[in-house]
Protein backbone atom coordinates (compact mmCIF):
# COMPACT_ATOMS: atom_id res chain seq x y z
CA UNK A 1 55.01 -114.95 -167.87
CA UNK A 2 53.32 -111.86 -166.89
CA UNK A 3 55.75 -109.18 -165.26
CA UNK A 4 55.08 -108.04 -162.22
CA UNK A 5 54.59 -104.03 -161.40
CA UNK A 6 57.19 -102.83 -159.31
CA UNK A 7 56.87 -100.58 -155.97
CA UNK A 8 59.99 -99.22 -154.23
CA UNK A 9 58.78 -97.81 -150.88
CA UNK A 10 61.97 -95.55 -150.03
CA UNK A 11 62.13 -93.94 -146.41
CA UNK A 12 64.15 -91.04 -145.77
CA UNK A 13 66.04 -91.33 -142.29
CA UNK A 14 64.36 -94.21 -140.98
CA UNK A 15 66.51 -96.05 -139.01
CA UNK A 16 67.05 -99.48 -138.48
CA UNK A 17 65.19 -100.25 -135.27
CA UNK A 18 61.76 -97.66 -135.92
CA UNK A 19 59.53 -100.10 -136.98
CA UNK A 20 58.01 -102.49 -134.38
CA UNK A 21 58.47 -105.38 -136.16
CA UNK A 22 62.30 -104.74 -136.36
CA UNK A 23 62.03 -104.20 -132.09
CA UNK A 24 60.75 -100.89 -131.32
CA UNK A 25 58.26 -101.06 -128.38
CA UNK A 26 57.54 -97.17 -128.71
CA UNK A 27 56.43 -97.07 -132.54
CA UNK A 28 53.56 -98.65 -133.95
CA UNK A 29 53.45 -99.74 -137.67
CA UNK A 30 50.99 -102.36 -138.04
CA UNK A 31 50.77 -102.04 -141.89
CA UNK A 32 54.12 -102.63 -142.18
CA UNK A 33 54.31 -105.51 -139.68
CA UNK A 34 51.36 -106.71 -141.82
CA UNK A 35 53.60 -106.53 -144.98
CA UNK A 36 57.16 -107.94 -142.80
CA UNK A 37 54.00 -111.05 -142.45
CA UNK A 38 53.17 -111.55 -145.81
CA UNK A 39 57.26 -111.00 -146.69
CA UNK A 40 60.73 -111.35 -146.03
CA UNK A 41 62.65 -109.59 -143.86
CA UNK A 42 66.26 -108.47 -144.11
CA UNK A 43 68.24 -108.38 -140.73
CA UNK A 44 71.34 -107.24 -142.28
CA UNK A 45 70.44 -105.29 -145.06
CA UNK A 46 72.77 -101.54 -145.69
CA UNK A 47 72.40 -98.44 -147.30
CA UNK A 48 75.53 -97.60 -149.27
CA UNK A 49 76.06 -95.05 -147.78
CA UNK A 50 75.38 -92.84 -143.78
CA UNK A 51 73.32 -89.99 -145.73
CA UNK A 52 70.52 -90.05 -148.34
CA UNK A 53 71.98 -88.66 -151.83
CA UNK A 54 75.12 -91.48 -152.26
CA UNK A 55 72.59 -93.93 -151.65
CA UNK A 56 69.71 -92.69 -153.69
CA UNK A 57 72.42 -92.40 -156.57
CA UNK A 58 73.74 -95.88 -155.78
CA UNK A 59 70.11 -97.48 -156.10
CA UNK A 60 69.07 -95.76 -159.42
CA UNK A 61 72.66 -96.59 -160.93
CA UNK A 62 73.56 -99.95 -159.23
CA UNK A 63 77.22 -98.54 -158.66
CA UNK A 64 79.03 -98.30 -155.36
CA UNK A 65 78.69 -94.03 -154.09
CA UNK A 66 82.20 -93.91 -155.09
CA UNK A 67 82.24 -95.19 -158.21
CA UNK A 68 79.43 -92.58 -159.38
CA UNK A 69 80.97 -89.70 -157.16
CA UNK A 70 78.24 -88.95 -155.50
CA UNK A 71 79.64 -89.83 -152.01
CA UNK A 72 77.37 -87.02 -150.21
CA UNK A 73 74.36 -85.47 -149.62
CA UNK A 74 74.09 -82.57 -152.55
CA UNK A 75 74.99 -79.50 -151.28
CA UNK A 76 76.90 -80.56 -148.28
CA UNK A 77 80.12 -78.78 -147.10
CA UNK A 78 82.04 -79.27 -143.98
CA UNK A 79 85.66 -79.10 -142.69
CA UNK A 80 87.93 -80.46 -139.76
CA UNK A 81 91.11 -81.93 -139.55
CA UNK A 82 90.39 -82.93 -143.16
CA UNK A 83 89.19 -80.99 -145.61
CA UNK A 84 85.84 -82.16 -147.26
CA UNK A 85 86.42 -84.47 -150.45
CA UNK A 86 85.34 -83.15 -153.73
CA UNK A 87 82.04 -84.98 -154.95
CA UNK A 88 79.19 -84.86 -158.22
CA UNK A 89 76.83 -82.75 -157.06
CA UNK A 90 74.03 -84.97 -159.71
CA UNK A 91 73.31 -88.06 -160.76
CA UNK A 92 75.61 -87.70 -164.19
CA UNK A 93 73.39 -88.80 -166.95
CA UNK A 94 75.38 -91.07 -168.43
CA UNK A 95 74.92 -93.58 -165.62
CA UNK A 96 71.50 -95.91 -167.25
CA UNK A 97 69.23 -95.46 -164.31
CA UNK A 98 67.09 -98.58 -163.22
CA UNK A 99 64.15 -96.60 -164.72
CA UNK A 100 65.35 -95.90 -167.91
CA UNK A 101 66.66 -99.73 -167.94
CA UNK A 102 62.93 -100.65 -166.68
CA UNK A 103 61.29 -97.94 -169.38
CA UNK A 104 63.40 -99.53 -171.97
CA UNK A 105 62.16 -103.81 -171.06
CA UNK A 106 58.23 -102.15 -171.50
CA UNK A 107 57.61 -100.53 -168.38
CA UNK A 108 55.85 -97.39 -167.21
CA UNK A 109 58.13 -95.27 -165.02
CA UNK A 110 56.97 -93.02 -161.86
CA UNK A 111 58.88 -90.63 -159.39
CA UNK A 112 56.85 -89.46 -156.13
CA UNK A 113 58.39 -87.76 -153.71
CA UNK A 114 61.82 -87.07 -152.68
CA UNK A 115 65.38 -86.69 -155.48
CA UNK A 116 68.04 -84.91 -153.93
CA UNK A 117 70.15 -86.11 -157.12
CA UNK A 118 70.27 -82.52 -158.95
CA UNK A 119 68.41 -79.80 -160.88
CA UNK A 120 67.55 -80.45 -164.56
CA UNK A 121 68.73 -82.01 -166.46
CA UNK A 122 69.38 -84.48 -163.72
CA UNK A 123 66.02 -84.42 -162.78
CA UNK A 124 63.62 -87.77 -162.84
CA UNK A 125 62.29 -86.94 -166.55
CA UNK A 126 65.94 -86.69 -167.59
CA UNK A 127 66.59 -89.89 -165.86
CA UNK A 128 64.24 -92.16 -167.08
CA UNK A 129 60.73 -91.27 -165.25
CA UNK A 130 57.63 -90.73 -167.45
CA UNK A 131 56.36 -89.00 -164.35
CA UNK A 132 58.05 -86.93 -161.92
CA UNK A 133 55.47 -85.77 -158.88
CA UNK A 134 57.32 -83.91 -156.08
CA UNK A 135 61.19 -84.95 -156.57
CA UNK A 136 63.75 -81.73 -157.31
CA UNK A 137 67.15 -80.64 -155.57
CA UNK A 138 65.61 -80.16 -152.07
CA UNK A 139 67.22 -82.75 -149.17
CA UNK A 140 63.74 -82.08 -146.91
CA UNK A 141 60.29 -80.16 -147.10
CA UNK A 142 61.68 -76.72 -146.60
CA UNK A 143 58.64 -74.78 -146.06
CA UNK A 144 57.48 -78.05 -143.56
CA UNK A 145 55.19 -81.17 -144.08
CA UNK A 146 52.13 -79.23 -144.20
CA UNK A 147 50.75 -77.18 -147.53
CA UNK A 148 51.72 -74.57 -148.66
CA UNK A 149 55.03 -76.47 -149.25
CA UNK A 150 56.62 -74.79 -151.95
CA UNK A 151 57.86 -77.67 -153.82
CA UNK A 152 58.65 -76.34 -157.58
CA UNK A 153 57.28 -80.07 -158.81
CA UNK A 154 54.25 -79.98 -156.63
CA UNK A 155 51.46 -77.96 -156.27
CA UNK A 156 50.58 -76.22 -153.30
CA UNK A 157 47.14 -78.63 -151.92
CA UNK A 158 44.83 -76.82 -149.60
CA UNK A 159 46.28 -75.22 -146.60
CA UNK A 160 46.91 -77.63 -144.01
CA UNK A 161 47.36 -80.62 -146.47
CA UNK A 162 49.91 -83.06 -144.84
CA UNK A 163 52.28 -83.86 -147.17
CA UNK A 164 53.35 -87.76 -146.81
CA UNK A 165 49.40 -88.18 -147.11
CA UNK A 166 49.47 -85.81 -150.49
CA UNK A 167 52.45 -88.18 -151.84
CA UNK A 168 50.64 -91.07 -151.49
CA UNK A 169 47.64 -89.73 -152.81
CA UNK A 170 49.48 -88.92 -155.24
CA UNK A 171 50.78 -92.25 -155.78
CA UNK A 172 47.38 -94.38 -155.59
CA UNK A 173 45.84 -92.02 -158.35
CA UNK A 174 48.35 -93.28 -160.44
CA UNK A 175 48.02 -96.92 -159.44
CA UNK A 176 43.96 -96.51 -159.84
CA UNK A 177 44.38 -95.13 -163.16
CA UNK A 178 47.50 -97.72 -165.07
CA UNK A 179 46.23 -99.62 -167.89
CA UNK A 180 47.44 -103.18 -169.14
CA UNK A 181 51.24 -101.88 -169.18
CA UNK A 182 53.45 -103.07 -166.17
CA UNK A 183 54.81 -99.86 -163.48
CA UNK A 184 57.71 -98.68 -161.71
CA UNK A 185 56.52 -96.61 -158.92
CA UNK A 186 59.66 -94.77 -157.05
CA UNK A 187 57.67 -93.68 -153.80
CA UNK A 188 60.24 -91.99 -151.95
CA UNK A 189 58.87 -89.66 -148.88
CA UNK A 190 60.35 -87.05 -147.12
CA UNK A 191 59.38 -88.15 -144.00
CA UNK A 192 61.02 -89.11 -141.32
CA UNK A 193 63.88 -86.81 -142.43
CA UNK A 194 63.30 -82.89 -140.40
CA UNK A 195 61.58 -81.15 -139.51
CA UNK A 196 59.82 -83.06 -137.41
CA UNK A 197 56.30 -82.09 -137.83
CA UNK A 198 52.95 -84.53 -137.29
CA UNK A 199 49.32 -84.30 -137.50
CA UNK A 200 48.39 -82.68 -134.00
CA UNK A 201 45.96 -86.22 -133.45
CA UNK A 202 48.68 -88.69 -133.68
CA UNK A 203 51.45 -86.60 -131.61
CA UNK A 204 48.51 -86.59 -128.65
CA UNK A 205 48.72 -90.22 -129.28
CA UNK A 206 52.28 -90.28 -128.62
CA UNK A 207 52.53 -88.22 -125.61
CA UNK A 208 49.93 -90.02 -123.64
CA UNK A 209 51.78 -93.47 -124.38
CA UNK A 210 55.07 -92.51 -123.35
CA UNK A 211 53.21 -90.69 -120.41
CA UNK A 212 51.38 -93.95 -119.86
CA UNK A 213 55.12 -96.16 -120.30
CA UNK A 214 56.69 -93.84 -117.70
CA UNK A 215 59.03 -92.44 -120.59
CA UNK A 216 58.43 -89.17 -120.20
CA UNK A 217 60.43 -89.82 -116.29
CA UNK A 218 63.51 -91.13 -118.32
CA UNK A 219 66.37 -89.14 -119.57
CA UNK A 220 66.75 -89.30 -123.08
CA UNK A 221 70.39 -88.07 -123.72
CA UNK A 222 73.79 -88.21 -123.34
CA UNK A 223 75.63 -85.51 -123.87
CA UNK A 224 79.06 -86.09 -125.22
CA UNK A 225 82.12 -84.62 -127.31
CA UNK A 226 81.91 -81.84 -129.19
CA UNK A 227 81.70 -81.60 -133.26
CA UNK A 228 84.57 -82.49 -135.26
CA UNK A 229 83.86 -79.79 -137.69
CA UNK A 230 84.68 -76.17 -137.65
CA UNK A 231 81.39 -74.55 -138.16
CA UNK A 232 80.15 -76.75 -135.43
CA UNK A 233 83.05 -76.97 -133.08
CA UNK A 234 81.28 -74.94 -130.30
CA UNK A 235 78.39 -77.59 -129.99
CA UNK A 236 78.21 -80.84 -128.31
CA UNK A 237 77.01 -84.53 -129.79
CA UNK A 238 73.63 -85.43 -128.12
CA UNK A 239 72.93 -89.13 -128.34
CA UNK A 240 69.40 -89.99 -128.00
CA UNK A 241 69.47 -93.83 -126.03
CA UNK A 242 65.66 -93.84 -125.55
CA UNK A 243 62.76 -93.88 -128.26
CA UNK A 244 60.30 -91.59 -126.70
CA UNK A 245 59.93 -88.55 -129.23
CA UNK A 246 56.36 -87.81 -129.73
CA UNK A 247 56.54 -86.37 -132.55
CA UNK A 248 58.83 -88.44 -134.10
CA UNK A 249 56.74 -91.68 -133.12
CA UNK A 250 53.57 -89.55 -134.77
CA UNK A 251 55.10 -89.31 -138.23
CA UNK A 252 56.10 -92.69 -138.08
CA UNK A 253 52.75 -93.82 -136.92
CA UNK A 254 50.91 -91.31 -140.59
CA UNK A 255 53.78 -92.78 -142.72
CA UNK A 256 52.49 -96.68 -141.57
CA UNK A 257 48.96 -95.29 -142.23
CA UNK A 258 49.75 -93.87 -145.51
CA UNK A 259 51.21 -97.55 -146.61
CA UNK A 260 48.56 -99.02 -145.63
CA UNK A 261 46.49 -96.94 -147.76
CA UNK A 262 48.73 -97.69 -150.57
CA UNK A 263 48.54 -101.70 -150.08
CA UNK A 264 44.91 -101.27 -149.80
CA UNK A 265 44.68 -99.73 -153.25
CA UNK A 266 46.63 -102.67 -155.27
CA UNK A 267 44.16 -104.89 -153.12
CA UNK A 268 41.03 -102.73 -154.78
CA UNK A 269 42.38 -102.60 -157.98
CA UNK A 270 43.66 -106.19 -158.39
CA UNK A 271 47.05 -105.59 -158.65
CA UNK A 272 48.28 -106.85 -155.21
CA UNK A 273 49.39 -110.61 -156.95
CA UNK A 274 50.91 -108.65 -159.46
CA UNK A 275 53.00 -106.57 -157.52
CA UNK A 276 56.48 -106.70 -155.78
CA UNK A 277 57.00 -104.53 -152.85
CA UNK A 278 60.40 -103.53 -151.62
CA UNK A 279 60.22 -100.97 -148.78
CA UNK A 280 63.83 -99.48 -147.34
CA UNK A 281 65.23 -96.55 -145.91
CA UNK A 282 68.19 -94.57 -147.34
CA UNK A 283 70.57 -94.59 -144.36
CA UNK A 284 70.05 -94.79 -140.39
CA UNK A 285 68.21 -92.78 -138.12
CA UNK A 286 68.94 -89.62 -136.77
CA UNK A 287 70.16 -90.26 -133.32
CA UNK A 288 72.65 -87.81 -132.38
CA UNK A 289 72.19 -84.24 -133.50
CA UNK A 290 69.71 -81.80 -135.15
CA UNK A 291 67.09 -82.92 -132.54
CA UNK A 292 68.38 -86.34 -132.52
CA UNK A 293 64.73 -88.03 -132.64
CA UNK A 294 65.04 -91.34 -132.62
CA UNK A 295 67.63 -94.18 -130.78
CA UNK A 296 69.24 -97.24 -132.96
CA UNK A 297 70.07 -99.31 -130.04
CA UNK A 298 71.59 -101.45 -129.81
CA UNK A 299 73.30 -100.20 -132.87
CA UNK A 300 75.87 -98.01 -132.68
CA UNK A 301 75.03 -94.33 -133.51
CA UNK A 302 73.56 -93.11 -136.48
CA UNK A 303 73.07 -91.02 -139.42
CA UNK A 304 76.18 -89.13 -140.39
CA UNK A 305 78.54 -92.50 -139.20
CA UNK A 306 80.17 -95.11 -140.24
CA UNK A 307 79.03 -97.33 -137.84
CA UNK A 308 76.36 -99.47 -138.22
CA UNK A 309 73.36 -97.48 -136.95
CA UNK A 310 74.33 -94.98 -139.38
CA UNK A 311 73.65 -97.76 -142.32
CA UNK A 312 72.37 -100.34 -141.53
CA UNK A 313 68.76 -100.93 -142.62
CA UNK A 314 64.62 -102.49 -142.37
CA UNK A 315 64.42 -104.06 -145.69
CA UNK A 316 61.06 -105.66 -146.63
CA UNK A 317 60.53 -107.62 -149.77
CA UNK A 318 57.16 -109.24 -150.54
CA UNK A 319 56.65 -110.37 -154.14
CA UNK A 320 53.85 -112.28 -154.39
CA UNK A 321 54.18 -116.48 -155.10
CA UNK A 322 57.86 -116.18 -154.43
CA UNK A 323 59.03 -115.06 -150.96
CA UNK A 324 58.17 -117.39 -148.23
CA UNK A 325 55.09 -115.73 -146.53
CA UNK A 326 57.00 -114.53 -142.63
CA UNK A 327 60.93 -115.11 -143.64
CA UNK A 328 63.80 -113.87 -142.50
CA UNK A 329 66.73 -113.51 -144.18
CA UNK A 330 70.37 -112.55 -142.53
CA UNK A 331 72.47 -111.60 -145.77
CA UNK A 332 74.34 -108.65 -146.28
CA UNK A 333 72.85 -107.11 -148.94
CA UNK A 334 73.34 -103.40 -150.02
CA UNK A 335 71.86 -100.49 -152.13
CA UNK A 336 73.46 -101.18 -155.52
CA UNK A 337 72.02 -105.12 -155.06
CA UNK A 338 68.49 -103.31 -156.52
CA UNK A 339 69.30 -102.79 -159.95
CA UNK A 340 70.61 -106.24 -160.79
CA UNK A 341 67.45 -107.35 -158.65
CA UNK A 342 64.77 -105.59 -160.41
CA UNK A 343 66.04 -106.40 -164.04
CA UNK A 344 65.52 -109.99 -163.03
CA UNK A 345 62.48 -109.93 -161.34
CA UNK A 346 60.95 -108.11 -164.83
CA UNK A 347 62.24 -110.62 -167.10
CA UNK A 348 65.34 -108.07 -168.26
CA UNK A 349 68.21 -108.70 -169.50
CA UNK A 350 71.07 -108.13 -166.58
CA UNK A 351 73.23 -104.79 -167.34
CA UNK A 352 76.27 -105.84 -165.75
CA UNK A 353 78.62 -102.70 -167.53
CA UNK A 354 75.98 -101.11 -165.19
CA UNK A 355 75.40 -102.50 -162.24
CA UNK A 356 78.85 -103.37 -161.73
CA UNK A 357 79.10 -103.53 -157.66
CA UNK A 358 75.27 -105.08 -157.51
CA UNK A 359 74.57 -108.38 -156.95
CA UNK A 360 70.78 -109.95 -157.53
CA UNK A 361 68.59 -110.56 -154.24
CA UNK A 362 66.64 -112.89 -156.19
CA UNK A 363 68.05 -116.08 -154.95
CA UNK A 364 67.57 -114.65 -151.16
CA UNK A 365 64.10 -114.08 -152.41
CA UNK A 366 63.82 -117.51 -153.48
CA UNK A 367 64.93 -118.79 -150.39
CA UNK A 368 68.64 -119.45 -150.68
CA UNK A 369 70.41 -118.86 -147.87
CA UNK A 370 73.96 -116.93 -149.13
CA UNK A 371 74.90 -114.56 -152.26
CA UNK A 372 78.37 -115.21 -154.37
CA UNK A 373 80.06 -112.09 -153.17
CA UNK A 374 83.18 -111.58 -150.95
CA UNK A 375 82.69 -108.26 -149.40
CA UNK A 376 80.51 -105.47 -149.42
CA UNK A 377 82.24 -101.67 -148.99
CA UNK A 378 81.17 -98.00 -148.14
CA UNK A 379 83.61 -94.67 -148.66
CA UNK A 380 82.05 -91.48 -146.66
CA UNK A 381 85.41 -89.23 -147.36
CA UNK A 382 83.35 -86.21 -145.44
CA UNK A 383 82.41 -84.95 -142.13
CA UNK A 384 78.46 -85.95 -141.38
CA UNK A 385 76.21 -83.30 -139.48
CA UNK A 386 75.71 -85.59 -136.54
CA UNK A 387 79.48 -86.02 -135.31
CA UNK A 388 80.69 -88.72 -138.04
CA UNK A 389 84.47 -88.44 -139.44
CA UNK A 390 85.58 -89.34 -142.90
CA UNK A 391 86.38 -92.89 -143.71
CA UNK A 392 85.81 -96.49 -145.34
CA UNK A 393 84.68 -99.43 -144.12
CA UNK A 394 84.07 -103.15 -145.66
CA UNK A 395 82.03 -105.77 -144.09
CA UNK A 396 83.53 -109.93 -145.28
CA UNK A 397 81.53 -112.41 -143.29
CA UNK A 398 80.45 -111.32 -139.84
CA UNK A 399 83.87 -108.75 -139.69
CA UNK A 400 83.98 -105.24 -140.39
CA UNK A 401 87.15 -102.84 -140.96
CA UNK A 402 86.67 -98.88 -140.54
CA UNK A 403 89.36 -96.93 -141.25
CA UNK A 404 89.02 -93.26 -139.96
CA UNK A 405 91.28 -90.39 -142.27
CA UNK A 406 91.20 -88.18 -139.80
CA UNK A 407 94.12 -90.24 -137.64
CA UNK A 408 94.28 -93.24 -139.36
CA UNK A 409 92.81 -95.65 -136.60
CA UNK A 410 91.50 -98.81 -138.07
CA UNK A 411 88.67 -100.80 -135.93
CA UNK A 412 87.55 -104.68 -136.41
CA UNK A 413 84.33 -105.27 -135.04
CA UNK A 414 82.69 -109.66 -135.10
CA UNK A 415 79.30 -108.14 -135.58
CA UNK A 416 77.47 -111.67 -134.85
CA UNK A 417 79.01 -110.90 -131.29
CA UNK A 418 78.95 -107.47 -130.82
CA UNK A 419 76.28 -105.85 -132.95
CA UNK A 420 77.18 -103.01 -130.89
CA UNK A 421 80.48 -101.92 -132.20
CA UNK A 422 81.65 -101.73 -128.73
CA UNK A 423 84.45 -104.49 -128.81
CA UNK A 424 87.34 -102.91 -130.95
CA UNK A 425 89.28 -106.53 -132.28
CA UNK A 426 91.86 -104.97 -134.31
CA UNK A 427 94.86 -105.38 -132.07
CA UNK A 428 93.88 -109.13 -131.53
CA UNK A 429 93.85 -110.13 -135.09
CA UNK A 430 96.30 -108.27 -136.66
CA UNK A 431 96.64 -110.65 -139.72
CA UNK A 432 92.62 -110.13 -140.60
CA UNK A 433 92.99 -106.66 -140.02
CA UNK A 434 96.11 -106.40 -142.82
CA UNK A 435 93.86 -108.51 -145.47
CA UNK A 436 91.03 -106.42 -144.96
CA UNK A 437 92.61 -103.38 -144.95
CA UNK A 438 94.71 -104.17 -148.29
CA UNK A 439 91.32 -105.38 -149.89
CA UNK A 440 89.76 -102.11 -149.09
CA UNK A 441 92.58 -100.07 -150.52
CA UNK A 442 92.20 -101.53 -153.39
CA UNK A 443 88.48 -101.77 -153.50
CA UNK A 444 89.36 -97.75 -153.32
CA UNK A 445 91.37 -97.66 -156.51
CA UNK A 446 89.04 -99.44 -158.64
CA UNK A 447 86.23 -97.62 -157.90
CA UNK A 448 88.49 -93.89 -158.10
CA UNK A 449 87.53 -93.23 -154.64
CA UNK A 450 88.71 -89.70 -153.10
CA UNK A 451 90.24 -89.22 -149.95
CA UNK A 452 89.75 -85.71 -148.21
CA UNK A 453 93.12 -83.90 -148.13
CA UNK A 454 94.41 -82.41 -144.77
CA UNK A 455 93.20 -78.91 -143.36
CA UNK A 456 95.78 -76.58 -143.36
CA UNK A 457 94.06 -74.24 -141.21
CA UNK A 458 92.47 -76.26 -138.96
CA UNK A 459 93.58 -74.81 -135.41
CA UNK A 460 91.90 -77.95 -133.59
């Protein structure tokens, strides 16, 4: 059996409802509707985690954020009530990434774009990637999304250069040029993550449609508490509960473009049959702070929380001959479930010392309708940017717990009924609540999670 190449299409701050074929009316992805066709669909899939680093580590390593210690974004400090949990600052190199695992079984292995898991040695090539094209400590294009961008792993491309087209330039001169031997290609973009910066052409685009929709006469905000955190304490929550950023829309719109360059090239090269797709995003969209350009409603909040706009994800699968051509499937699934996934999709053999907390997709893939697993868990033991608190959460059938550190509140949520979050259930089944709550504590010890100590000095 020939093994198929492998493309991991990972988004950076996309949220769960920014793709019209998850229920935006304001975006427009067509090639990615296209691929959603000619796919399956994930309605409930999560990132491990409400930022990008924990759930970039918990992808490559197929390991609950807590278990690797990498539980947030690298280089992130904040204080409160609590004070911030210690964390890894890398992806530690003992942990068998699912290149090296993939590199090992015969593959070819290839970072584009986006890391955020630590300076050498943690870097891709240090982690199993033959090629590393753009990916070093950086969280975001600091110099902007057009050249010269500065990236150390990157050259500078003419001035002007946009850089999710580079990227996946980038990327299709490496599919064009692959020989016999099967591929990995890691395609993680910066984009959507800030600064929010689009070709001038397809902002126009986006200001005359939400001109012609009448969006432009809607408020967009609600302004509402101010930060939990000390070096934010003076500044106010702004939730976005309209998509009708320009701008926004615009790099959404290039991003579509750009991966529908990308299919185009397995299509001219003959690889499409050959090739599993599995597009994502690495935790939900940025709805209320820095901007706050983009609304997950009817999901509640976003990046930075531990509710479910702040995790929950679009997860498209197509592999070729397997997946049911349009299907939909509404399993939890979660970041470390890719490891375990890949491996058997390229003929491996499993790594379960390594993918401990992942659980293979592949019977979803095949059209099975549930997974042998109890409970899937998150543990965010730090402040987020956007207004989020520290706590832990589990999800066991349509339930989920969250219990917040800060004051020790615990909130139940039936999420086939209230996809919201708006219905708190916790005083009404107390008995659930106590099962849940005693599985996630210990959940907590086994994986060694930390919990952020209280703030001496916090004046309030």
């Amino acid at each position: 059996m020939k093994r198929p190449n492998i493309i991991f299409l990972l988004i950076d701050d996309l949220g769960w409802r920014d793709l019209a074929c998850y229920g935006s009316t304001f975006y427009e992805t067509p090639h990615l509707d296209r691929l959603a066709r000619e796919g399956m669909t994930f309605t409930q899939a999560y990132a491990a985690a409400p930022v990008c680093s924990p759930s970039r580590a918990s992808i490559l390593s197929g390991k609950y954020p807590a278990r690797v210690g990498v539980t947030d974004w690298i280089g992130a400090h904040a204080r409160g009530k609590l004070v911030d949990a210690p964390y890894v600052d890398h992806l530690p190199l003992e942990e068998v990434s699912i290149a090296k695992a993939l590199k090992a079984g015969g593959y070819v292995t290839w970072h584009v774009g986006k890391w955020h898991l630590g300076e050498p040695p943690a870097d891709p090539l240090h982690h199993g990637f033959d090629v590393n094209i753009g990916g070093c400590d950086w969280g975001m294009p600091k110099h902007g999304y057009f050249s010269p961008y500065g990236i150390p792993t990157l050259p500078d491309g003419p001035e002007g250069e946009y850089l999710t087209d580079r990227l996946t330039d980038e990327a299709i001169r490496l599919i064009e040029n692959a020989g016999a031997q099967p591929f990995f290609l890691n395609l993680a973009h910066y984009a959507v993550h800030t600064p929010i910066q689009a070709k001038p052409e397809d902002e126009a685009r986006f200001i005359a449609k939400a001109k012609a929709l009448k969006l432009d006469q809607v408020e967009a905000f609600v302004w509402g508490e101010h930060f939990p955190t000390e070096h934010k304490k003076d500044k106010r929550v702004k939730r976005r509960i309209v998509q009708s950023h320009a701008g926004y829309a615009a790099m959404i719109y290039n991003l579509d473009w750009n991966i529908g360059r990308l299919l185009t090239a397995l299509e001219r090269t003959g690889k499409a049959d050959d090739t599993l797709i599995i597009f994502t995003s690495d935790n939900g969209g940025l709805s209320t702070a820095e901007g706050s350009p983009t609304c997950n409603l009817p999901l509640h909040e976003g990046k930075g929380w531990m509710y479910d706009g702040g995790t929950r994800e679009p997860l498209i699968v197509k592999w070729p001959g397997v997946t049911p051509a349009g299907s939909q499937c509404h399993v939890p699934t979660t970041s470390p479930d890719f490891y375990p996934t890949l491996l058997e999709v390229a003929g491996l053999p499993l790594r379960p010392e390594q993918h401990v907390d992942g659980v293979s997709l592949v019977p979803l893939l095949k059209g099975e309708k549930t997974l042998e697993r109890e409970a899937i868990y998150w543990h965010y033991p730090h402040y987020g940017n956007q207004g989020g608190t520290p706590g832990s959460a589990m999800r066991m059938g349509d339930y989920k717990l969250i219990e917040f550190f800060a004051d020790g509140r615990l909130e139940l949520y039936n999420l086939a009924e209230d996809i919201a979050e708006t219905r708190n259930l916790a005083a009404e089944h107390p008995a659930l609540v106590n099962r849940m709550h005693e599985m996630l504590k210990q959940w907590r010890v086994s994986v060694s999670a930390k919990i952020p100590a209280v703030n001496p000095e916090y004046g309030g």
